[in-house]
Protein backbone atom coordinates (compact mmCIF):
# COMPACT_ATOMS: atom_id res chain seq x y z
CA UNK A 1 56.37 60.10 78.26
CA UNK A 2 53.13 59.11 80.50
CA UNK A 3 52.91 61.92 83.02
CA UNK A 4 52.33 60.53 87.03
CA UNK A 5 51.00 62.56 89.72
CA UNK A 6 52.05 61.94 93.24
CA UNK A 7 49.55 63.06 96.21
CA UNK A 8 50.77 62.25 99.92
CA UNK A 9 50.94 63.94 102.78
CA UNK A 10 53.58 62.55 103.96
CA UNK A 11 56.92 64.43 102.35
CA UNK A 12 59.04 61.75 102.57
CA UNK A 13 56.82 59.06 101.33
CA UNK A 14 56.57 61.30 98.33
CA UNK A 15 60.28 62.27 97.99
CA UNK A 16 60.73 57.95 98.28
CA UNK A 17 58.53 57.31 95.60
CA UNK A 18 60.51 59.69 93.13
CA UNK A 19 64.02 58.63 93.94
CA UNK A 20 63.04 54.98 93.99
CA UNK A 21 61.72 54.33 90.53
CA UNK A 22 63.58 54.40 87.52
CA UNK A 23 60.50 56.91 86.02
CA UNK A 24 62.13 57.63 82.56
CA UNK A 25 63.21 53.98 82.08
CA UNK A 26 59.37 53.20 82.18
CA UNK A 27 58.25 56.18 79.85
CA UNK A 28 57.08 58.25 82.86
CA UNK A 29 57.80 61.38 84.19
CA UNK A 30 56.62 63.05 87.37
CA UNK A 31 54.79 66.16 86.66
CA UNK A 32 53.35 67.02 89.99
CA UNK A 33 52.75 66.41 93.49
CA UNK A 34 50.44 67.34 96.67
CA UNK A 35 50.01 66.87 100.13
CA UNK A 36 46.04 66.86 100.44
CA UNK A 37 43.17 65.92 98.45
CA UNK A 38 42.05 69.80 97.79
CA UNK A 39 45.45 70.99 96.08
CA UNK A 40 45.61 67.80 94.24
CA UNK A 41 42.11 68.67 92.84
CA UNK A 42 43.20 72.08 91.62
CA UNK A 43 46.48 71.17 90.22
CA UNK A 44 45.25 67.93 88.84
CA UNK A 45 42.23 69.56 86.76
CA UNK A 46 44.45 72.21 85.61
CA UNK A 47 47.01 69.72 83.96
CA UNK A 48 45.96 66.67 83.91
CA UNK A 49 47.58 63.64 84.36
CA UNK A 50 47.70 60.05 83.06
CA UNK A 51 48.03 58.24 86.48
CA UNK A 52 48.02 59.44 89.65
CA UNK A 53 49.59 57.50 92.74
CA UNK A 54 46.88 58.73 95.63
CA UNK A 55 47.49 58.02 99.18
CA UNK A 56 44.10 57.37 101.02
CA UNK A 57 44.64 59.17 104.24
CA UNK A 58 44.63 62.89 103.65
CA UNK A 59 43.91 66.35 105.37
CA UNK A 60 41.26 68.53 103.31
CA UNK A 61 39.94 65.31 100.83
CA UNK A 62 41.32 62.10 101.23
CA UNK A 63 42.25 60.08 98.23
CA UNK A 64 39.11 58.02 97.66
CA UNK A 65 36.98 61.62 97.62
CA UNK A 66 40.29 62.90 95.63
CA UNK A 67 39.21 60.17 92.92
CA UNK A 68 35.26 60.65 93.75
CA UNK A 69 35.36 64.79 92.69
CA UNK A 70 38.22 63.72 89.69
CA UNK A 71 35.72 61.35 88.10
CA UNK A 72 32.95 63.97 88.31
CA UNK A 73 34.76 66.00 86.55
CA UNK A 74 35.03 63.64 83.76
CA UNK A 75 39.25 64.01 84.19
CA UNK A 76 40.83 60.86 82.03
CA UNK A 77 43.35 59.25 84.56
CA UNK A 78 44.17 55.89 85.91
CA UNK A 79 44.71 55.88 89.76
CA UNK A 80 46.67 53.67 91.89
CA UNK A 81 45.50 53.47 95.51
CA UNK A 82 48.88 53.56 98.50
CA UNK A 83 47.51 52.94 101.66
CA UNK A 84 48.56 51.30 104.99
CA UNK A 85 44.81 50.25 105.58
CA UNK A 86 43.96 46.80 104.68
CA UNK A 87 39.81 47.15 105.26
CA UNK A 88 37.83 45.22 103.06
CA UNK A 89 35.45 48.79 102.71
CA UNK A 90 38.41 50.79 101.09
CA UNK A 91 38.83 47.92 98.42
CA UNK A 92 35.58 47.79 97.97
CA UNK A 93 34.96 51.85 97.56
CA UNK A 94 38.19 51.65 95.08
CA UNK A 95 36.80 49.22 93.04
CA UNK A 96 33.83 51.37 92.54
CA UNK A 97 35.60 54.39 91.66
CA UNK A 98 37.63 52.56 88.83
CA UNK A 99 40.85 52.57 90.72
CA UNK A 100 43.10 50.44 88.88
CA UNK A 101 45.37 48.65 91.56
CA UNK A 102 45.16 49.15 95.19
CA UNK A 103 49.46 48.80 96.92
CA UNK A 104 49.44 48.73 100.88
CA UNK A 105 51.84 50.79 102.04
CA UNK A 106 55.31 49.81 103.15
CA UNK A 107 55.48 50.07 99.26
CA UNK A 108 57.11 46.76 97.37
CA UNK A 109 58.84 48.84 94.41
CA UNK A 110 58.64 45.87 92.41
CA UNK A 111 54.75 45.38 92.55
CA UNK A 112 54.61 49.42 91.50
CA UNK A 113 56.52 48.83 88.51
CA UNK A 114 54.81 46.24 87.10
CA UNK A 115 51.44 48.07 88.29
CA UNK A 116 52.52 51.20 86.34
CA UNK A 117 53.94 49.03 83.40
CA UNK A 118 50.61 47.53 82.77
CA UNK A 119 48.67 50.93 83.19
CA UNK A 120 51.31 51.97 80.50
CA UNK A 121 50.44 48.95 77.87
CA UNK A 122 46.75 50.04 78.60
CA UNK A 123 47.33 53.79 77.98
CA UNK A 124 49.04 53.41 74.77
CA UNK A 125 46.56 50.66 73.48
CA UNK A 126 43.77 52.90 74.50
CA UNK A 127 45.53 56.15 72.80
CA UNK A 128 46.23 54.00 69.62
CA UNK A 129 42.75 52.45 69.62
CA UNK A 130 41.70 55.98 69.92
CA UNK A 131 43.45 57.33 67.09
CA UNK A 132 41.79 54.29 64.99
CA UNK A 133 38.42 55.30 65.90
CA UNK A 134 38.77 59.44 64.82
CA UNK A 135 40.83 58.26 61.63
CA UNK A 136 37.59 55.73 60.56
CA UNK A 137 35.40 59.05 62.08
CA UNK A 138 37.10 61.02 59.90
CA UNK A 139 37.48 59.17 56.75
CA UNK A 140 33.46 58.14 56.97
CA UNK A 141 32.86 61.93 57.58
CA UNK A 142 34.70 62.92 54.68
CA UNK A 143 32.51 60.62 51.92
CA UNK A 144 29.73 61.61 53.49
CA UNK A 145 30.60 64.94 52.40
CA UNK A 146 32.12 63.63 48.74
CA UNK A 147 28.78 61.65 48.14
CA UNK A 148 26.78 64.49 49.43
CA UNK A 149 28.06 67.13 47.00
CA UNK A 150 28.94 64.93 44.33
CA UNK A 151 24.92 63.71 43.94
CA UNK A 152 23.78 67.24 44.81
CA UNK A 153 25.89 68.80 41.42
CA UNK A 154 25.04 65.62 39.54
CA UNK A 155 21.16 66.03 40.17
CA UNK A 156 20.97 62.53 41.90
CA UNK A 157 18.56 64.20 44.45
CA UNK A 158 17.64 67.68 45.80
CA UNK A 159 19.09 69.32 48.91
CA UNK A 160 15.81 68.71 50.58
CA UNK A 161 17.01 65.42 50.77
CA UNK A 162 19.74 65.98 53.85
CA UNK A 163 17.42 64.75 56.03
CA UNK A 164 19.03 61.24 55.25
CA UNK A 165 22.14 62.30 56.48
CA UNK A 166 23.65 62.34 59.78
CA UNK A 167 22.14 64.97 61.65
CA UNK A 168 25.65 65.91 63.23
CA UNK A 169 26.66 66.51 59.70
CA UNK A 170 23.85 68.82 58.88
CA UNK A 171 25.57 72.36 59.33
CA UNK A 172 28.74 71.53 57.67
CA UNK A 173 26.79 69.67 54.72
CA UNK A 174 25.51 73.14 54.06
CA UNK A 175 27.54 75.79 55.82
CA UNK A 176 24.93 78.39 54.87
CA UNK A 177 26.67 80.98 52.31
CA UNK A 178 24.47 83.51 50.90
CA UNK A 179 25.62 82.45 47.61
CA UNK A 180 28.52 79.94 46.29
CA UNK A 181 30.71 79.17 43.51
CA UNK A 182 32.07 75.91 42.45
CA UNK A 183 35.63 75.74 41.33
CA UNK A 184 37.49 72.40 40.00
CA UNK A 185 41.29 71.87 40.26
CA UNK A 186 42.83 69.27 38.06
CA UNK A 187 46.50 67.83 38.28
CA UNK A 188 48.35 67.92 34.88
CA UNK A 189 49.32 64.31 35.12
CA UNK A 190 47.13 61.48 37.19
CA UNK A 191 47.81 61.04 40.61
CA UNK A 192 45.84 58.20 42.84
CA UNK A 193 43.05 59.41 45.06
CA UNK A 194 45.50 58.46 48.30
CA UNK A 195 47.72 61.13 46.83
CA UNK A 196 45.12 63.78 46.03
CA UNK A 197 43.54 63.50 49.04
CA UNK A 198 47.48 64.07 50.83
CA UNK A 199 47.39 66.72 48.23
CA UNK A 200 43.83 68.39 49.74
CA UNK A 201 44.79 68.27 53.38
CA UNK A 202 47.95 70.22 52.51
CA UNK A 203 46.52 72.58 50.98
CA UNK A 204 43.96 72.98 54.01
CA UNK A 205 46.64 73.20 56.18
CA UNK A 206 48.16 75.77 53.92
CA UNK A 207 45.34 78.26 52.80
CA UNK A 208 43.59 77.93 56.21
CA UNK A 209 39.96 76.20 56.41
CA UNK A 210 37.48 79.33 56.38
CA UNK A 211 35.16 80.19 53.69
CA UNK A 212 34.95 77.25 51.23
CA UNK A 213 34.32 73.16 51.25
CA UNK A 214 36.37 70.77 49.55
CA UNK A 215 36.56 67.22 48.19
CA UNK A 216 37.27 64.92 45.26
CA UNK A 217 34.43 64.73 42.49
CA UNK A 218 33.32 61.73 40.79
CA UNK A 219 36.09 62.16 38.05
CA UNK A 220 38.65 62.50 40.86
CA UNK A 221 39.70 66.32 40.67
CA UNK A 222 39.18 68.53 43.90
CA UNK A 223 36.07 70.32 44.10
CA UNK A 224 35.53 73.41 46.08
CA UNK A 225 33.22 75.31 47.19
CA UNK A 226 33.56 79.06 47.81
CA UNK A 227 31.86 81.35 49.76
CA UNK A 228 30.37 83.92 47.26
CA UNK A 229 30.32 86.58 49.04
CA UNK A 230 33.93 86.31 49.89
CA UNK A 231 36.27 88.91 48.49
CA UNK A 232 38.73 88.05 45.39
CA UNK A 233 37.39 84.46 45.24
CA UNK A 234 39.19 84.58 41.89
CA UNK A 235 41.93 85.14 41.76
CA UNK A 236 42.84 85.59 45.13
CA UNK A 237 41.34 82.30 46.61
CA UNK A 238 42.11 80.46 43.66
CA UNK A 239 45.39 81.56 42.97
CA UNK A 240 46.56 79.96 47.03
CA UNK A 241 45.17 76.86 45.83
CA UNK A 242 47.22 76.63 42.81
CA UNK A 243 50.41 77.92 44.89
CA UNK A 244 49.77 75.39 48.12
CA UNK A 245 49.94 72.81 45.23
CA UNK A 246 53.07 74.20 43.51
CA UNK A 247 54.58 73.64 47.00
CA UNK A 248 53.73 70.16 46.93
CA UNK A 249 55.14 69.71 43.46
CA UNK A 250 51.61 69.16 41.82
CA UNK A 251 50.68 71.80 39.08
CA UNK A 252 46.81 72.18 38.95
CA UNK A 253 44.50 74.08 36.26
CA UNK A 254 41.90 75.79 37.56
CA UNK A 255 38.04 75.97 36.08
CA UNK A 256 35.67 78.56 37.94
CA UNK A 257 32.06 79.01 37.63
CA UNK A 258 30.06 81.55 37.93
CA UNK A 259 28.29 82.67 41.41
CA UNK A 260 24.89 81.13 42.66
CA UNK A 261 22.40 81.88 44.95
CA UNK A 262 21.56 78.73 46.41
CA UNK A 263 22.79 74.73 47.11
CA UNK A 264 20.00 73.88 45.17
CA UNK A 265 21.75 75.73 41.54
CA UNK A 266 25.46 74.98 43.00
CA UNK A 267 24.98 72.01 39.67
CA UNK A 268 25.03 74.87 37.51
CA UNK A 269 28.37 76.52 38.56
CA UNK A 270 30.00 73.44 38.90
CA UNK A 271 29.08 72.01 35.18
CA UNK A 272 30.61 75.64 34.10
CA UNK A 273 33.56 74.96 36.12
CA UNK A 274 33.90 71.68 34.31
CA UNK A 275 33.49 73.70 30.71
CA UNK A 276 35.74 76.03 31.83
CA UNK A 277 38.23 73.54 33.26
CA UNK A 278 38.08 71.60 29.63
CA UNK A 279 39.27 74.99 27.92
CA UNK A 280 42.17 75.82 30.36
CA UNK A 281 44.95 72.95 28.45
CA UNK A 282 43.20 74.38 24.41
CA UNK A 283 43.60 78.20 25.82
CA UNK A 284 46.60 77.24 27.60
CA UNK A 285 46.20 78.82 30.63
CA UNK A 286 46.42 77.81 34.35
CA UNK A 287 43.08 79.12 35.81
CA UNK A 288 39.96 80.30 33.69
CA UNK A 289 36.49 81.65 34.49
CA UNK A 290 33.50 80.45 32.63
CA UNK A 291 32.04 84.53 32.52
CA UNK A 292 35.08 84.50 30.52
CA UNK A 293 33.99 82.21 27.90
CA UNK A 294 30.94 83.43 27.26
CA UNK A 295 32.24 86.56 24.88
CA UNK A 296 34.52 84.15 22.83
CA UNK A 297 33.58 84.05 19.46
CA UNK A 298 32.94 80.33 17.93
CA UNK A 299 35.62 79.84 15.65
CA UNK A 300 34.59 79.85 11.25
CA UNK A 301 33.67 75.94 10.42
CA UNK A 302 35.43 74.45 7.54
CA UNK A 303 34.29 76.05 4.21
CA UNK A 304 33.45 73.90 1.05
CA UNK A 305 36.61 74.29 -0.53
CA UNK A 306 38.43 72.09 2.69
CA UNK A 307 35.25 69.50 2.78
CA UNK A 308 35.85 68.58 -1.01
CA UNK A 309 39.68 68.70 -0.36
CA UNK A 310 39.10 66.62 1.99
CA UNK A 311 37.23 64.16 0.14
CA UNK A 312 39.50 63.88 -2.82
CA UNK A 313 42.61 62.86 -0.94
CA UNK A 314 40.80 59.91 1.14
CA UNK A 315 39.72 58.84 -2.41
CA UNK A 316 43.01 59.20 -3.78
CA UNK A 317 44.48 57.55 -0.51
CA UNK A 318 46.96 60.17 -0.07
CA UNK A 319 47.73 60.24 3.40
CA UNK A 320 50.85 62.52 3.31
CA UNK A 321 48.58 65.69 2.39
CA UNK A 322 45.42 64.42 4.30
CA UNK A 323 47.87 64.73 7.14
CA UNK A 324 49.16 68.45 5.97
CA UNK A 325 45.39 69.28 5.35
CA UNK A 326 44.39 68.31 8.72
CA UNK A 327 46.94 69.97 10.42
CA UNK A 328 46.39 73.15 8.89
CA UNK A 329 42.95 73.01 10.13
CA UNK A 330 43.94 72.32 13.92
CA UNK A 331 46.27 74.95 13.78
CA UNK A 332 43.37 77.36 12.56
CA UNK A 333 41.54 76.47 15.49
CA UNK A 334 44.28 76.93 17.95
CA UNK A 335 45.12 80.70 16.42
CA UNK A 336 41.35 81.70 16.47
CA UNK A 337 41.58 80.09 20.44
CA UNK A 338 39.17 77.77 19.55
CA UNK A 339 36.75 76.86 22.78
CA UNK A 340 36.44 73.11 23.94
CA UNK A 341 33.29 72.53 22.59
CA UNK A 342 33.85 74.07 19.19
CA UNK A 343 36.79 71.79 18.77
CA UNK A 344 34.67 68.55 19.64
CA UNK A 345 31.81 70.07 17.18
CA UNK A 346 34.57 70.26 14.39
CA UNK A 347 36.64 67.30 14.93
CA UNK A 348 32.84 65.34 14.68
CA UNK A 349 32.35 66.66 11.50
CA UNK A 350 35.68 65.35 10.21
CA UNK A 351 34.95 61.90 11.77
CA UNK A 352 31.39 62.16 9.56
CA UNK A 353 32.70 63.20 6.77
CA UNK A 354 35.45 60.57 6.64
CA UNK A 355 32.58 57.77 7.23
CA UNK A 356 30.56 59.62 4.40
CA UNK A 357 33.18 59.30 2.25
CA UNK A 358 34.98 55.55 2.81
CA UNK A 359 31.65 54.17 3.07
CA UNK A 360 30.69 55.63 -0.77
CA UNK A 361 33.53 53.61 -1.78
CA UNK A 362 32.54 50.56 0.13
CA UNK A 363 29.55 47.67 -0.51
CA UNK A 364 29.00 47.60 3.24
CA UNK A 365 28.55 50.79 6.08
CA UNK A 366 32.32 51.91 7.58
CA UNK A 367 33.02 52.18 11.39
CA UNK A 368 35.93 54.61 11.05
CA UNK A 369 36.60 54.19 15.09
CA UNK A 370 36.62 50.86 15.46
CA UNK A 371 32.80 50.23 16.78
CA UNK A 372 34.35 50.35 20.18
CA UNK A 373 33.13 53.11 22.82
CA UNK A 374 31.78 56.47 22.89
CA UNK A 375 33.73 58.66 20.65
CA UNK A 376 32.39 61.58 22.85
CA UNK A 377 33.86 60.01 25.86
CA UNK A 378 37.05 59.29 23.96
CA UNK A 379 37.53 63.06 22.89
CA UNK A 380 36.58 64.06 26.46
CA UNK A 381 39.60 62.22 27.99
CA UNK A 382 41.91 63.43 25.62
CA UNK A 383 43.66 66.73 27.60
CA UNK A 384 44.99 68.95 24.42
CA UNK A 385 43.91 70.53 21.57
CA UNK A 386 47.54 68.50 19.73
CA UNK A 387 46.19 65.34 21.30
CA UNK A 388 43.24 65.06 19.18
CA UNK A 389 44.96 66.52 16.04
CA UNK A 390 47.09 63.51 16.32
CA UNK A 391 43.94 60.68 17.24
CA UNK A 392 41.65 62.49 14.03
CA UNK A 393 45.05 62.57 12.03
CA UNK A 394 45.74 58.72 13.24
CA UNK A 395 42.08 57.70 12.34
CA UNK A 396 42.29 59.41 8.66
CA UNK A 397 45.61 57.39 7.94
CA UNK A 398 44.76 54.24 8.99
CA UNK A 399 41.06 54.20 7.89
CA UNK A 400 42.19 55.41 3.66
CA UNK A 401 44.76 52.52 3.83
CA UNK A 402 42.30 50.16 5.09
CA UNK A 403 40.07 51.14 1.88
CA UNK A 404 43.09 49.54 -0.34
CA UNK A 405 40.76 46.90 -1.31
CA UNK A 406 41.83 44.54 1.71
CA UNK A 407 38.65 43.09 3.20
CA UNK A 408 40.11 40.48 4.54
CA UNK A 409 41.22 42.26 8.04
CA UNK A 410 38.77 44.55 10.17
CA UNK A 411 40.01 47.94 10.48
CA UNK A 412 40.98 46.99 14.41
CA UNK A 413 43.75 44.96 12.61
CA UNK A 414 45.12 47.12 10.41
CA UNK A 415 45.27 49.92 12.50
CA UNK A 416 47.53 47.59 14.70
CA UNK A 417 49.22 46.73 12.24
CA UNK A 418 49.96 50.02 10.67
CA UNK A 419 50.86 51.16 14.31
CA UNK A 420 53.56 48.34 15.08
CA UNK A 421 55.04 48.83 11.42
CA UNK A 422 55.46 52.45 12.40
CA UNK A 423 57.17 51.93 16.31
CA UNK A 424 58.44 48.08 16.14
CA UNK A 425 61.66 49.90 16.64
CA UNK A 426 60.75 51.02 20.45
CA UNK A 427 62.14 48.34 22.62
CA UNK A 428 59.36 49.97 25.41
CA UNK A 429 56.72 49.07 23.04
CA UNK A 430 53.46 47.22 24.90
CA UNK A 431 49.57 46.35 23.55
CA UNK A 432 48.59 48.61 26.19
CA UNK A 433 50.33 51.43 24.31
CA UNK A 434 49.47 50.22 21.13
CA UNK A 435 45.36 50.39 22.47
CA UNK A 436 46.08 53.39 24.47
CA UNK A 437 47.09 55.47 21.13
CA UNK A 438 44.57 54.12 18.99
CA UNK A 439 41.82 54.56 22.07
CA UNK A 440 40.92 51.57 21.88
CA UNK A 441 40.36 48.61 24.81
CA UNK A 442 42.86 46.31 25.18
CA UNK A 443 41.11 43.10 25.01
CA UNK A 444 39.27 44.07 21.81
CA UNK A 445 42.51 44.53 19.97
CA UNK A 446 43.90 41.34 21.18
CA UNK A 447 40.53 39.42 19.91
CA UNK A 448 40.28 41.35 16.60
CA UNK A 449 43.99 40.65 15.46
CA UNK A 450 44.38 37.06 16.50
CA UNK A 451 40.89 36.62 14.29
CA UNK A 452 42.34 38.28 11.56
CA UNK A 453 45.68 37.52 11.87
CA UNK A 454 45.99 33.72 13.21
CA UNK A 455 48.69 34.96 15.77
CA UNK A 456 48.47 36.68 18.40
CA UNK A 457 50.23 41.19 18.66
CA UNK A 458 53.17 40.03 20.46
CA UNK A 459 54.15 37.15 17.76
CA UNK A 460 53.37 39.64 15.07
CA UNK A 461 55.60 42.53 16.58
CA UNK A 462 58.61 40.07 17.23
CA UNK A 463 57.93 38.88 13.34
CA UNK A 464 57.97 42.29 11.90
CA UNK A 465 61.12 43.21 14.21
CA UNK A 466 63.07 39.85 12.80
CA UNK A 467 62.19 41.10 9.04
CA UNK A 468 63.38 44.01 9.83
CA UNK A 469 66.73 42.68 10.88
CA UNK A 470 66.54 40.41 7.63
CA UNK A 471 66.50 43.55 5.67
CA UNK A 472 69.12 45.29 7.66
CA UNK A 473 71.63 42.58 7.06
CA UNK A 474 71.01 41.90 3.65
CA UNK A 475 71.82 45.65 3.10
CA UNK A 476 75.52 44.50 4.73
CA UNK A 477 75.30 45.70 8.14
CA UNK A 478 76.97 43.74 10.70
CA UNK A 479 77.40 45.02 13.37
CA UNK A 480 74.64 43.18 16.00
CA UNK A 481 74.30 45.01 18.59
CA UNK A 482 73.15 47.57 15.81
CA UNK A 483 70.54 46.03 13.98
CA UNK A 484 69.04 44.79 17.36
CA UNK A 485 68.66 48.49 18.86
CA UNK A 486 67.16 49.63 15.55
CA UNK A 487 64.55 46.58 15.15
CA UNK A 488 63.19 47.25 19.01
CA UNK A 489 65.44 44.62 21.01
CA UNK A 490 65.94 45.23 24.40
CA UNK A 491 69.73 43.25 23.81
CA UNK A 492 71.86 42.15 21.53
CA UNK A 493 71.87 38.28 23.21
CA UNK A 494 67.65 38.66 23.62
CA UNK A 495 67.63 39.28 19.97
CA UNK A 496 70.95 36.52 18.84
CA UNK A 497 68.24 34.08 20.29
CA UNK A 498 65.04 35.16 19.15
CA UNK A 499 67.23 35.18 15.44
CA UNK A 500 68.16 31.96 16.05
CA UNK A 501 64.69 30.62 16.70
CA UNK A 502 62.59 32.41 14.00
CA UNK A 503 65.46 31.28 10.88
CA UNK A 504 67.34 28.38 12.47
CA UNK A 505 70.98 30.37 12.63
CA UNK A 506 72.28 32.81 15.12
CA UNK A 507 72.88 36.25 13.50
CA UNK A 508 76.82 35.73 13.06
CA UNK A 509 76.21 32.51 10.87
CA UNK A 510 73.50 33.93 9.07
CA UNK A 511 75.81 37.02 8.01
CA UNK A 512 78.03 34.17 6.46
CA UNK A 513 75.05 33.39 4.12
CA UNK A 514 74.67 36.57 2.16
């Protein structure tokens, strides 16, 4: 409701104007009233209102200086102008001050409305136009401070370099801390940056807004950055993070660095915070600090006996104890609580020595991951110490079985094809999951296969799936609706008429064939 201010000094002019208009049908409410320019002034500045209905003729000020010392004051307020004088001059003086419509007094009701209907439509456009312009203030504000921090930790430039930011910005760019620590916050499953940045202002709202900074970092986990010199940063500070999120349903891991001095070495805190962050999911636990890390002992490397192991089963291509092997040596790693970067040190060393070995038994160099992408960055987006188990134990398998003397496909191919064979039965089953397990991009897989293969993954999957069935009902099942939720059908009718047109005969006539 729009609040109106009445100022007469005539009482019953005033009491007319309140019982005549239907106020609350037009989103308005009287909050106050005066009979002189002077009281108006003092009630009017102490609760302000968003139109005021001044008469002009009045003991003390009369309305126009009412207005006059109002706008002085800078007081946001649309006025309407009653008078029984119809001079040229007081038009003229209203105009200047802004007034918005000038009614001669006796009052047509009628004309008010629609006068205070229109100053309503203007009000509300203003106030939403308003809102528009802090929200853009706002949102421009807060990648200024994203970019800033995010090129300050990534080297891009030195803090010297504010200068080519706002100067209004300055102070809360660099809030002056004696020293600072970066810590990094990461949800266990992905969220869009909308939602993390709900997420953030929640948790401001939450933990309070005093003694750190916060943000989203270039990989899209919240940043902060603490106060130093604050007590029980960690856990204390840390630890109402991680519970404003819990509240939100989001679980977070936490990775803290270690204290700086300066802006200018905040990079170094925040790269341990990302080391430290890494080890949380392999150390499983929620919140780590990097001083932490620093007394873990690097775990033993494989010994001779395991390399030449190793070696012997990809020569003999057997996959089922190359598997056993490999887990065995993951499992090592997780009992010693093997850090991050000793597990990506280790799990290169098996990629090399598989590559060593294929490529001894090949005419021609071996790409073991498919040519395709950083392995580094591959590793690095992998969450869990089981995750890459499963990728290096993936690789091993389908690289020794693509040594079987097959040059004919690339090893892109028959890693697709060793994947499908192993999951045609999953009626969910996509390309994109078939590249997202074998980390590899989606439009390279397509190209590779339908090179190799002459048809494309989706004809291939629906051909292995109707083989499948082939086999099933030559073994004398026949019951349908079986066979097509074991071959990866979403439906016993989707798969009667894909039957039908890979052999010529729906699955009930073929059953009369065997």
């Amino acid at each position: 409701m729009l609040k109106v201010f009445l100022v007469d000094d005539e009482y019953y002019e005033r009491l007319s104007l309140k019982n005549s208009l239907p106020w609350e049908e037009h989103g308005l409410v009287v909050s106050g009233e005066a009979n002189n320019g002077q009281t108006a002034l003092e009630m009017m500045m102490a609760d302000p209102p968003d139109i005021a209905i001044v008469d002009i003729n009045m003991p003390k000020l009369n309305g126009l200086e009412l207005i006059s010392r109002l706008c002085e004051n800078q007081l946001e307020c649309r006025y309407i102008i009653l008078t029984g004088y119809d001079e040229f001059k007081y038009a003229q003086q209203a105009i200047r001050l802004g007034v918005s419509d000038y009614i001669l007094k006796p009052i047509n009701y009628q004309n008010l409305c629609s006068a205070l209907d229109e100053l309503s439509r203007e009000i509300q456009q203003e106030d939403t136009l308003n809102s528009h312009m802090k929200s853009l203030e706002n949102e421009n504000e807060r990648f200024i401070l994203e970019g800033y921090y995010n090129d300050l930790v990534n080297c891009n430039f030195s803090v010297q370099n504010i200068d080519q930011y706002d100067h209004k910005l300055a102070d809360r760019l660099l809030p002056g801390y004696q020293s600072y620590i970066a810590a990094l916050f990461e949800p266990a499953s992905i969220l869009p940056k909308e939602k993390l940045r709900l997420l953030l202002d929640n948790i401001r709202k939450s933990i309070g807004r005093e003694g750190y900074i916060c943000c989203l970092d270039t990989k899209s986990r919240l940043f902060f950055i603490f106060d130093g010199n604050a007590q029980n940063v960690f856990p204390q500070r840390v630890c109402q993070v991680l519970a404003a999120a819990e509240k939100e349903g989001v679980t977070l891991s936490a990775g803290i660095g270690d204290i700086c001095k300066g802006p200018e070495d905040l990079y170094l805190s925040y790269h341990e915070a990302c080391i430290a962050l890494q080890n949380c999911s392999v150390l499983k636990q929620r919140a780590i600090q990097y001083q932490n890390l620093k007394s873990a002992a690097a775990p033993a490397t494989m010994d001779a006996k395991q390399k030449n192991q190793l070696k012997s089963m990809i020569t003999a291509k057997d996959t089922d104890n190359l598997e056993i092997l490999l887990t065995s040596i993951y499992q090592k790693m997780e009992d010693e609580k093997a850090l991050w970067d000793n597990i990506l040190l280790q799990t290169l060393s098996l990629l090399n020595l598989l590559t060593e070995s294929l490529s001894a038994q090949s005419s021609s160099p071996i790409s073991v991951t498919g040519g395709h992408g950083s392995i580094l960055d591959t590793l690095n987006n992998m969450k869990s110490l089981d995750a890459i188990r499963d990728w290096i134990i993936l690789i091993y398998k389908n690289s020794v079985t693509s040594i079987s003397g097959n040059d004919e496909y690339s090893d892109v191919t028959i890693c697709v094809e060793n994947y499908i064979l192993r999951h045609y039965g999953n009626p969910e089953l996509t390309i994109t999951d078939i590249a997202n397990a074998l980390y590899l991009n989606y439009s390279y897989i397509c190209y590779c296969f339908k090179r190799d293969k002459q048809m494309t993954i989706n004809d291939f999957l629906n051909k292995v799936r109707i083989e499948k069935a082939i086999s099933l009902f030559q073994d004398h099942v026949e019951n349908v609706s079986y066979v097509a939720e074991k071959t990866g059908f979403g439906s016993a009718s989707y798969f009667s008429k894909q039957f039908k047109k890979a052999t010529g005969l729906p699955p009930s006539e073929y059953l009369k064939t065997i």
